[in-house]
PDB file of N, CA and C in Angstrom:
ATOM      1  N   UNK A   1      14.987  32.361 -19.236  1.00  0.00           N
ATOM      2  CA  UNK A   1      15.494  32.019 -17.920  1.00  0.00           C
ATOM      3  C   UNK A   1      14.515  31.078 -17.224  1.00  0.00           C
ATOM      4  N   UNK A   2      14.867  29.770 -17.117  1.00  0.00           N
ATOM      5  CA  UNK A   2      14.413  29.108 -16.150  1.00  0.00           C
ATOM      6  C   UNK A   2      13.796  29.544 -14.576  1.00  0.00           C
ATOM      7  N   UNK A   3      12.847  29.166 -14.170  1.00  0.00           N
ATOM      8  CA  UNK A   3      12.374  29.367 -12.700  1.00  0.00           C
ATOM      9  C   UNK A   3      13.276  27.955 -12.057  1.00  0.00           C
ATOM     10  N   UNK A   4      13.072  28.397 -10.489  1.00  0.00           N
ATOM     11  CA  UNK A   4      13.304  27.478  -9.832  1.00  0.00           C
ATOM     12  C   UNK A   4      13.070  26.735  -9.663  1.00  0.00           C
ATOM     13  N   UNK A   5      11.298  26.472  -9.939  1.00  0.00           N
ATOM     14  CA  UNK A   5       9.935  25.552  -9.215  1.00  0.00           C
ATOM     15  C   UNK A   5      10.384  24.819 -10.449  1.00  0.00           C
ATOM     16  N   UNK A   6      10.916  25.313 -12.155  1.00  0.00           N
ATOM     17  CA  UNK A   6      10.752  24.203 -12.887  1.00  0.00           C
ATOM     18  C   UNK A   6      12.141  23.518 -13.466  1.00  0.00           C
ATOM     19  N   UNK A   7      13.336  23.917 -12.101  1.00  0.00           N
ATOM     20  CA  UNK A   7      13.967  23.130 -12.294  1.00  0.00           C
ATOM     21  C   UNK A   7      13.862  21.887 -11.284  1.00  0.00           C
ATOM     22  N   UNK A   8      13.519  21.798 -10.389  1.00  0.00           N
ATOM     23  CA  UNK A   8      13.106  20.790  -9.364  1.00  0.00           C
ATOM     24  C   UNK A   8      12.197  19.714 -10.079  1.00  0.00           C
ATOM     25  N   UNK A   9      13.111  18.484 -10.235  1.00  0.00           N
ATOM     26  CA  UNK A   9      12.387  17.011 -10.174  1.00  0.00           C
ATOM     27  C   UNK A   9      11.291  16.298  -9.138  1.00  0.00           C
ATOM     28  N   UNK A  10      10.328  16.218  -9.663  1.00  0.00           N
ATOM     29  CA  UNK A  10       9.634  15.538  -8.697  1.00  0.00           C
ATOM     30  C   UNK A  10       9.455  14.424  -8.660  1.00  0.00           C
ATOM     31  N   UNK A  11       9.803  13.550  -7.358  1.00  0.00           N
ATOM     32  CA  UNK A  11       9.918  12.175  -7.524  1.00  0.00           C
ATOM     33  C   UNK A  11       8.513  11.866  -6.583  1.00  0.00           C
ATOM     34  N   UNK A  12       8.416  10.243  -6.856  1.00  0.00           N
ATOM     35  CA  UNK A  12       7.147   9.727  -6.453  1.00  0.00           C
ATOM     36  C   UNK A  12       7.590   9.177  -5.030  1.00  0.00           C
ATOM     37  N   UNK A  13       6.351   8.847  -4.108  1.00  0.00           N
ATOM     38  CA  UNK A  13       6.686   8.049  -3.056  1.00  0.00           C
ATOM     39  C   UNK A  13       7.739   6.706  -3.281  1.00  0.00           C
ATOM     40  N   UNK A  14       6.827   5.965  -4.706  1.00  0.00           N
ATOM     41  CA  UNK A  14       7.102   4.872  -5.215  1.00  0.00           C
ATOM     42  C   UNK A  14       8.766   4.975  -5.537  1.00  0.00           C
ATOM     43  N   UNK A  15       8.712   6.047  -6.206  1.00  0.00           N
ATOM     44  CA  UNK A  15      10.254   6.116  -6.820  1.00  0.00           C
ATOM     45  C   UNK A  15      11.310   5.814  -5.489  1.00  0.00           C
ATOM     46  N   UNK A  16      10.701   6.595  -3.886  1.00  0.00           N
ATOM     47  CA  UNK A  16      11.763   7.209  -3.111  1.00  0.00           C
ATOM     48  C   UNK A  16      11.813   5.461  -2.351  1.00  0.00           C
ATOM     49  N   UNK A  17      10.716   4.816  -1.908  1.00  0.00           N
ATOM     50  CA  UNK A  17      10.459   3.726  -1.674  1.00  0.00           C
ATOM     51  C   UNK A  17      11.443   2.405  -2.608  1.00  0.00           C
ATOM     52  N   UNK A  18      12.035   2.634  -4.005  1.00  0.00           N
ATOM     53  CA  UNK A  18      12.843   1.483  -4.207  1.00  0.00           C
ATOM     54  C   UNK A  18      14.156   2.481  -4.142  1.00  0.00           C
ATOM     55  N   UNK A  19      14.302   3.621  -4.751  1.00  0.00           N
ATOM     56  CA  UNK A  19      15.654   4.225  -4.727  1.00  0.00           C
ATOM     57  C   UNK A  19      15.927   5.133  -3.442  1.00  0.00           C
ATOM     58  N   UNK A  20      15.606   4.632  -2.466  1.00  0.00           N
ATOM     59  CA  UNK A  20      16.105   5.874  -1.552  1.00  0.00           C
ATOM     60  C   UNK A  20      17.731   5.778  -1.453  1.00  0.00           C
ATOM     61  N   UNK A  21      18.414   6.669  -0.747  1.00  0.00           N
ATOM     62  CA  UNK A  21      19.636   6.780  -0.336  1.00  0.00           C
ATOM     63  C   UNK A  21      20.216   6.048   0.501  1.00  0.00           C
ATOM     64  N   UNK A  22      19.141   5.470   0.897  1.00  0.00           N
ATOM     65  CA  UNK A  22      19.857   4.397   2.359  1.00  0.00           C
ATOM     66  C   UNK A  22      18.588   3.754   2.682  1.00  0.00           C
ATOM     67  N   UNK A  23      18.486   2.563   3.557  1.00  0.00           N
ATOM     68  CA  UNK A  23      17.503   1.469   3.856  1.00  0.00           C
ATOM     69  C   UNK A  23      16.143   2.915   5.121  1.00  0.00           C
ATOM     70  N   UNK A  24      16.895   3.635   5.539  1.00  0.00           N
ATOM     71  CA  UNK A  24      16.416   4.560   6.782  1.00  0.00           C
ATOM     72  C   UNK A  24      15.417   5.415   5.993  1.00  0.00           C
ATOM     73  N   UNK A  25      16.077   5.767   4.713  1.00  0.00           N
ATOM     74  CA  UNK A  25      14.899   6.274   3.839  1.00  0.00           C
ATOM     75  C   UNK A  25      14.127   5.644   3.223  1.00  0.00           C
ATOM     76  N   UNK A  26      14.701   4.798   2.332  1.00  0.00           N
ATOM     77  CA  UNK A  26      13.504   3.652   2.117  1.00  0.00           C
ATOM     78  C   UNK A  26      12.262   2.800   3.104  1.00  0.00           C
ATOM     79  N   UNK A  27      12.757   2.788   4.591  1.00  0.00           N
ATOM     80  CA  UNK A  27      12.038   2.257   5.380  1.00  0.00           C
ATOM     81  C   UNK A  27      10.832   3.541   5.681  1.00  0.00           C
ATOM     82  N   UNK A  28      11.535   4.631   5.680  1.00  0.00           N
ATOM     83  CA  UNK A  28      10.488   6.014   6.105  1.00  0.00           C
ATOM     84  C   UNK A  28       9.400   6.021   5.121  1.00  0.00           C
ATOM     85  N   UNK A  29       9.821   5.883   4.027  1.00  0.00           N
ATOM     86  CA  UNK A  29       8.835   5.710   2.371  1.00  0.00           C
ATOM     87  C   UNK A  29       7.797   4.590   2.341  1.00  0.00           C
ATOM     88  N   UNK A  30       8.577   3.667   2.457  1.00  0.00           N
ATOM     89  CA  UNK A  30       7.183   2.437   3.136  1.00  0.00           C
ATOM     90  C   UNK A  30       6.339   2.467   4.218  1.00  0.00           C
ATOM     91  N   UNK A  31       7.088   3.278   5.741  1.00  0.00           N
ATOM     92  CA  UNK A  31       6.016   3.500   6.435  1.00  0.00           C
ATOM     93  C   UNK A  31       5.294   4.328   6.167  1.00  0.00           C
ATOM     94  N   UNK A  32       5.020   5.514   5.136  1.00  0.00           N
ATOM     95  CA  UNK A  32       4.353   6.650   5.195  1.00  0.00           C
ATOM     96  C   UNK A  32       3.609   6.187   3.748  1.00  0.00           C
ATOM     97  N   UNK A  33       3.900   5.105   2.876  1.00  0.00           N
ATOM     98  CA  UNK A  33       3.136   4.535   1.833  1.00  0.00           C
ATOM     99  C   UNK A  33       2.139   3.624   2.654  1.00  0.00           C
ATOM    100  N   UNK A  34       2.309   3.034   3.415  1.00  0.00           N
ATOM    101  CA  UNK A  34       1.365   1.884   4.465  1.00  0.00           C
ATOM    102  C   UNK A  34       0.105   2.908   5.133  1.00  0.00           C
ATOM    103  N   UNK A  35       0.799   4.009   6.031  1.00  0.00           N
ATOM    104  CA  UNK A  35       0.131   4.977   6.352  1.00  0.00           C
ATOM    105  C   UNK A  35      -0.989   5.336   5.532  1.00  0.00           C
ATOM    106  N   UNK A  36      -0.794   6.365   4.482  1.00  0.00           N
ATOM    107  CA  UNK A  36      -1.353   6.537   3.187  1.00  0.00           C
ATOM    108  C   UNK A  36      -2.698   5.340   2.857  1.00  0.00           C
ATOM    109  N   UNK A  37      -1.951   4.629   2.337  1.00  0.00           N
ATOM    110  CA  UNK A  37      -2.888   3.591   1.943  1.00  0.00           C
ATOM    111  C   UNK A  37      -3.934   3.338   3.033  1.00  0.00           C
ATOM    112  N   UNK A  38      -3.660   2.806   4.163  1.00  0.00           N
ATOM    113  CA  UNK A  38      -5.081   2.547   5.012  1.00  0.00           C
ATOM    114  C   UNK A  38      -5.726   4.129   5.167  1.00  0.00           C
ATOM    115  N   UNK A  39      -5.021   5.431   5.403  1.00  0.00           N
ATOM    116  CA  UNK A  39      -5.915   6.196   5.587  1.00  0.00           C
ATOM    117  C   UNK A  39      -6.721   6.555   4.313  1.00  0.00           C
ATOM    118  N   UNK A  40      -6.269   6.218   3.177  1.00  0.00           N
ATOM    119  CA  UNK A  40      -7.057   6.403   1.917  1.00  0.00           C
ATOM    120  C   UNK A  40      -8.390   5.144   2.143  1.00  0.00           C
ATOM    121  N   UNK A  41      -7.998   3.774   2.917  1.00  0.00           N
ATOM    122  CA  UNK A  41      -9.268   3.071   2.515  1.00  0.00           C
ATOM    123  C   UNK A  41     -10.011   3.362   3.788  1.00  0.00           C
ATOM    124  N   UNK A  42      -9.409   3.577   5.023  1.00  0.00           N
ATOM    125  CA  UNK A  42     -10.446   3.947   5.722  1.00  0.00           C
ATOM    126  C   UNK A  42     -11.337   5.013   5.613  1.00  0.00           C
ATOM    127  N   UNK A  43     -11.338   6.213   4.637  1.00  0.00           N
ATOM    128  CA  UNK A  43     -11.797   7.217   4.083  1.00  0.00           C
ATOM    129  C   UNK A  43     -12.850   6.491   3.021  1.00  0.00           C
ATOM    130  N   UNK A  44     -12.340   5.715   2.569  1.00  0.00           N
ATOM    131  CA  UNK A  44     -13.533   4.934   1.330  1.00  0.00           C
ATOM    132  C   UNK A  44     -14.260   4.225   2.390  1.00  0.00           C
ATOM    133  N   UNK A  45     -14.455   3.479   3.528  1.00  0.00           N
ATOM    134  CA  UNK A  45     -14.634   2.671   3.901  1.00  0.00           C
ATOM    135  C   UNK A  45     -15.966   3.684   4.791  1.00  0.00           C
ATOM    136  N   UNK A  46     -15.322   4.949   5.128  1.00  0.00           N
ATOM    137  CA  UNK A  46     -16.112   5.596   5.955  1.00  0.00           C
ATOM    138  C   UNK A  46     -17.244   6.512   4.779  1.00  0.00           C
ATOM    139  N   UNK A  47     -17.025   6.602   3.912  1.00  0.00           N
ATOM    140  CA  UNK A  47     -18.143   7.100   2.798  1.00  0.00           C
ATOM    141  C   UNK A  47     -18.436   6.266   2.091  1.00  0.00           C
ATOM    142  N   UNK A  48     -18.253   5.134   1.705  1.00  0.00           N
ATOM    143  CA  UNK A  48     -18.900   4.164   1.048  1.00  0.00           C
ATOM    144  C   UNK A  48     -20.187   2.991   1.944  1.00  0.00           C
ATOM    145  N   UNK A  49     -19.306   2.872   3.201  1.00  0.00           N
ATOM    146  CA  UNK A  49     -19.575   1.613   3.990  1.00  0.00           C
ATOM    147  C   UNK A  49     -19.163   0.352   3.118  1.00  0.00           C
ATOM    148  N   UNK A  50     -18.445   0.321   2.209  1.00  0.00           N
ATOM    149  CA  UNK A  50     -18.017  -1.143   1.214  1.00  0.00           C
ATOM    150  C   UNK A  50     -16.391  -1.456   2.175  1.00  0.00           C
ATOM    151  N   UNK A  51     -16.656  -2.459   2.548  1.00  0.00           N
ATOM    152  CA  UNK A  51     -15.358  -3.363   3.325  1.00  0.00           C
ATOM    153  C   UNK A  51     -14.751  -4.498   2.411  1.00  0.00           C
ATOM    154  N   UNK A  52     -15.477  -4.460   1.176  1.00  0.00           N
ATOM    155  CA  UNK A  52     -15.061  -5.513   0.249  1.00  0.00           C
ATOM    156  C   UNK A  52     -13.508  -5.097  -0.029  1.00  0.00           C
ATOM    157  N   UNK A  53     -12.596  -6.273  -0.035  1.00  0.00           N
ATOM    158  CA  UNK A  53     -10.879  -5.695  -0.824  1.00  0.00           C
ATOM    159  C   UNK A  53     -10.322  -6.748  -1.353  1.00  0.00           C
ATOM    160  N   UNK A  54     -10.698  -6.897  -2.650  1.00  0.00           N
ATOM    161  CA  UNK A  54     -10.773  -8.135  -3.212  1.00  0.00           C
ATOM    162  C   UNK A  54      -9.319  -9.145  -3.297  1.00  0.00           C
ATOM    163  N   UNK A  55      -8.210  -8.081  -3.181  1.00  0.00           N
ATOM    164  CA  UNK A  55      -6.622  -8.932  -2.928  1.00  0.00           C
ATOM    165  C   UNK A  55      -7.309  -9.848  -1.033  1.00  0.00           C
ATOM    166  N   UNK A  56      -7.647  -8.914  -0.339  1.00  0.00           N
ATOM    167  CA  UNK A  56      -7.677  -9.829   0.720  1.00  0.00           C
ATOM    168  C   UNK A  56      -8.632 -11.073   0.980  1.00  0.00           C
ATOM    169  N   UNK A  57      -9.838 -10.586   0.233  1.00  0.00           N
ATOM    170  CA  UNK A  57     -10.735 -11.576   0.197  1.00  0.00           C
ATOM    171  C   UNK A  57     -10.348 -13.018  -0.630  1.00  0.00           C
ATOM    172  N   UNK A  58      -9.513 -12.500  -1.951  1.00  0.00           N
ATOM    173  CA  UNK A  58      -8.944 -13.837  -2.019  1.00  0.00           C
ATOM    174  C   UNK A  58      -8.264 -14.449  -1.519  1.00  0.00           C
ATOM    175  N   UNK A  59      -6.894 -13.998  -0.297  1.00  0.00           N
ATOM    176  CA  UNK A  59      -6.080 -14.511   0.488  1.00  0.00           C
ATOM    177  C   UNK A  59      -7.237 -15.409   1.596  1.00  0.00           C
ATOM    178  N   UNK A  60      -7.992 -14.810   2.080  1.00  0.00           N
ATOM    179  CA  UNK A  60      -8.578 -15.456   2.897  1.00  0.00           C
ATOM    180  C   UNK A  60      -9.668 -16.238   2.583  1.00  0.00           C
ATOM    181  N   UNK A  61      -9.499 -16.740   1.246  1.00  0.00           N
ATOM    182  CA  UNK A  61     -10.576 -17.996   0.913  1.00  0.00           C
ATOM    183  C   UNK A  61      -9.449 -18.660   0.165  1.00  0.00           C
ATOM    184  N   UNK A  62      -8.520 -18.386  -0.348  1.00  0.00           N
ATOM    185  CA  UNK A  62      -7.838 -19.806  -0.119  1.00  0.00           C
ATOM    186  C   UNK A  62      -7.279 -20.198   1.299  1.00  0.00           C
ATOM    187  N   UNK A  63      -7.007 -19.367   2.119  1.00  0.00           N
ATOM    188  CA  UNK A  63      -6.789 -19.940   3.740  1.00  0.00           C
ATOM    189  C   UNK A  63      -7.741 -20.890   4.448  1.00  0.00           C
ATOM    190  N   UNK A  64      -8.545 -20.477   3.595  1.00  0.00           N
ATOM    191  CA  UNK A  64     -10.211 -21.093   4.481  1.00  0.00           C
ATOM    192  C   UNK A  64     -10.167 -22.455   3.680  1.00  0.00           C
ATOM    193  N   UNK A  65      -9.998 -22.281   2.260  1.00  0.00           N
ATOM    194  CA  UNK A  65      -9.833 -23.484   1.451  1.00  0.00           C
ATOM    195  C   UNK A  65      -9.192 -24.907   2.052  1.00  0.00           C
ATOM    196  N   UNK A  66      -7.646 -23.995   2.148  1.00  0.00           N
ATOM    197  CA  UNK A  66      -6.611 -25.157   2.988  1.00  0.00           C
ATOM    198  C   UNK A  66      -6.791 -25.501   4.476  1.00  0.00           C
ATOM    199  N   UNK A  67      -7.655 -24.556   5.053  1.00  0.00           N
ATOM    200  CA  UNK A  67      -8.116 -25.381   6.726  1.00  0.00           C
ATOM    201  C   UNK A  67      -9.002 -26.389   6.013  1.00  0.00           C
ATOM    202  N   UNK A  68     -10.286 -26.197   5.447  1.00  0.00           N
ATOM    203  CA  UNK A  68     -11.051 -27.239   5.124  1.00  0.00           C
ATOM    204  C   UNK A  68     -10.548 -28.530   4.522  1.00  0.00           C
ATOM    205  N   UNK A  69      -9.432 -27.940   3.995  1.00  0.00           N
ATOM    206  CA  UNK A  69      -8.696 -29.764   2.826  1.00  0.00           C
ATOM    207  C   UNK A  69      -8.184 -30.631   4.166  1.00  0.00           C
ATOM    208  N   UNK A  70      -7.284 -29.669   5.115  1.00  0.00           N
ATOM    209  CA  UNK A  70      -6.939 -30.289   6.320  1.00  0.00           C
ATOM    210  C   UNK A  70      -7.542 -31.022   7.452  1.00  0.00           C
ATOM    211  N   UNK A  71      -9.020 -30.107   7.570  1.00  0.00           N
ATOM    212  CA  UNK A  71      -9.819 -31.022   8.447  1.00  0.00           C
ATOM    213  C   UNK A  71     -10.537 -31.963   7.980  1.00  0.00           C
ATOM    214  N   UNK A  72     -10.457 -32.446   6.445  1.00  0.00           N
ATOM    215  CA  UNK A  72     -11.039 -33.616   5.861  1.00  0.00           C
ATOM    216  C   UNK A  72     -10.113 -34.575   5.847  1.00  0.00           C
ATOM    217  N   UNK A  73      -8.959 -34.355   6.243  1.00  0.00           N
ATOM    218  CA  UNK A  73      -7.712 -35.558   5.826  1.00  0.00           C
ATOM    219  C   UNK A  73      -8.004 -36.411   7.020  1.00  0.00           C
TER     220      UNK A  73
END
């Protein structure tokens, strides 16, 4: 005989975030994945002291890149 606990599927944030039931759930899944995420790096950020985040650091040196090409033209 099966338990209850192991008939229950467990789905991921990720999963509920592309398949939710409607845009209201999917939107709830992304705000509480956004949530998540900064409170996970502000937690690294507050025991490490490392502010390095290397997706952003590259966004913002090619930004810096293309002001500089612009103010040479």
């Amino acid at each position: 005989m099966d338990r209850r606990e192991d008939l229950r599927q467990v789905k991921t944030l990720g999963w509920l975030r592309r398949n939710g039931k409607n845009k209201e759930d999917r939107d709830y899944a992304d705000n509480l994945y956004r949530k998540t995420l900064f409170e996970l790096y502000s937690r690294h950020v507050s025991l490490t002291g490392q502010t390095y985040y290397p997706p952003m650091h590259d966004e913002l040196i090619d930004e810096y890149l293309l002001m500089a090409d612009d103010e040479n033209l």
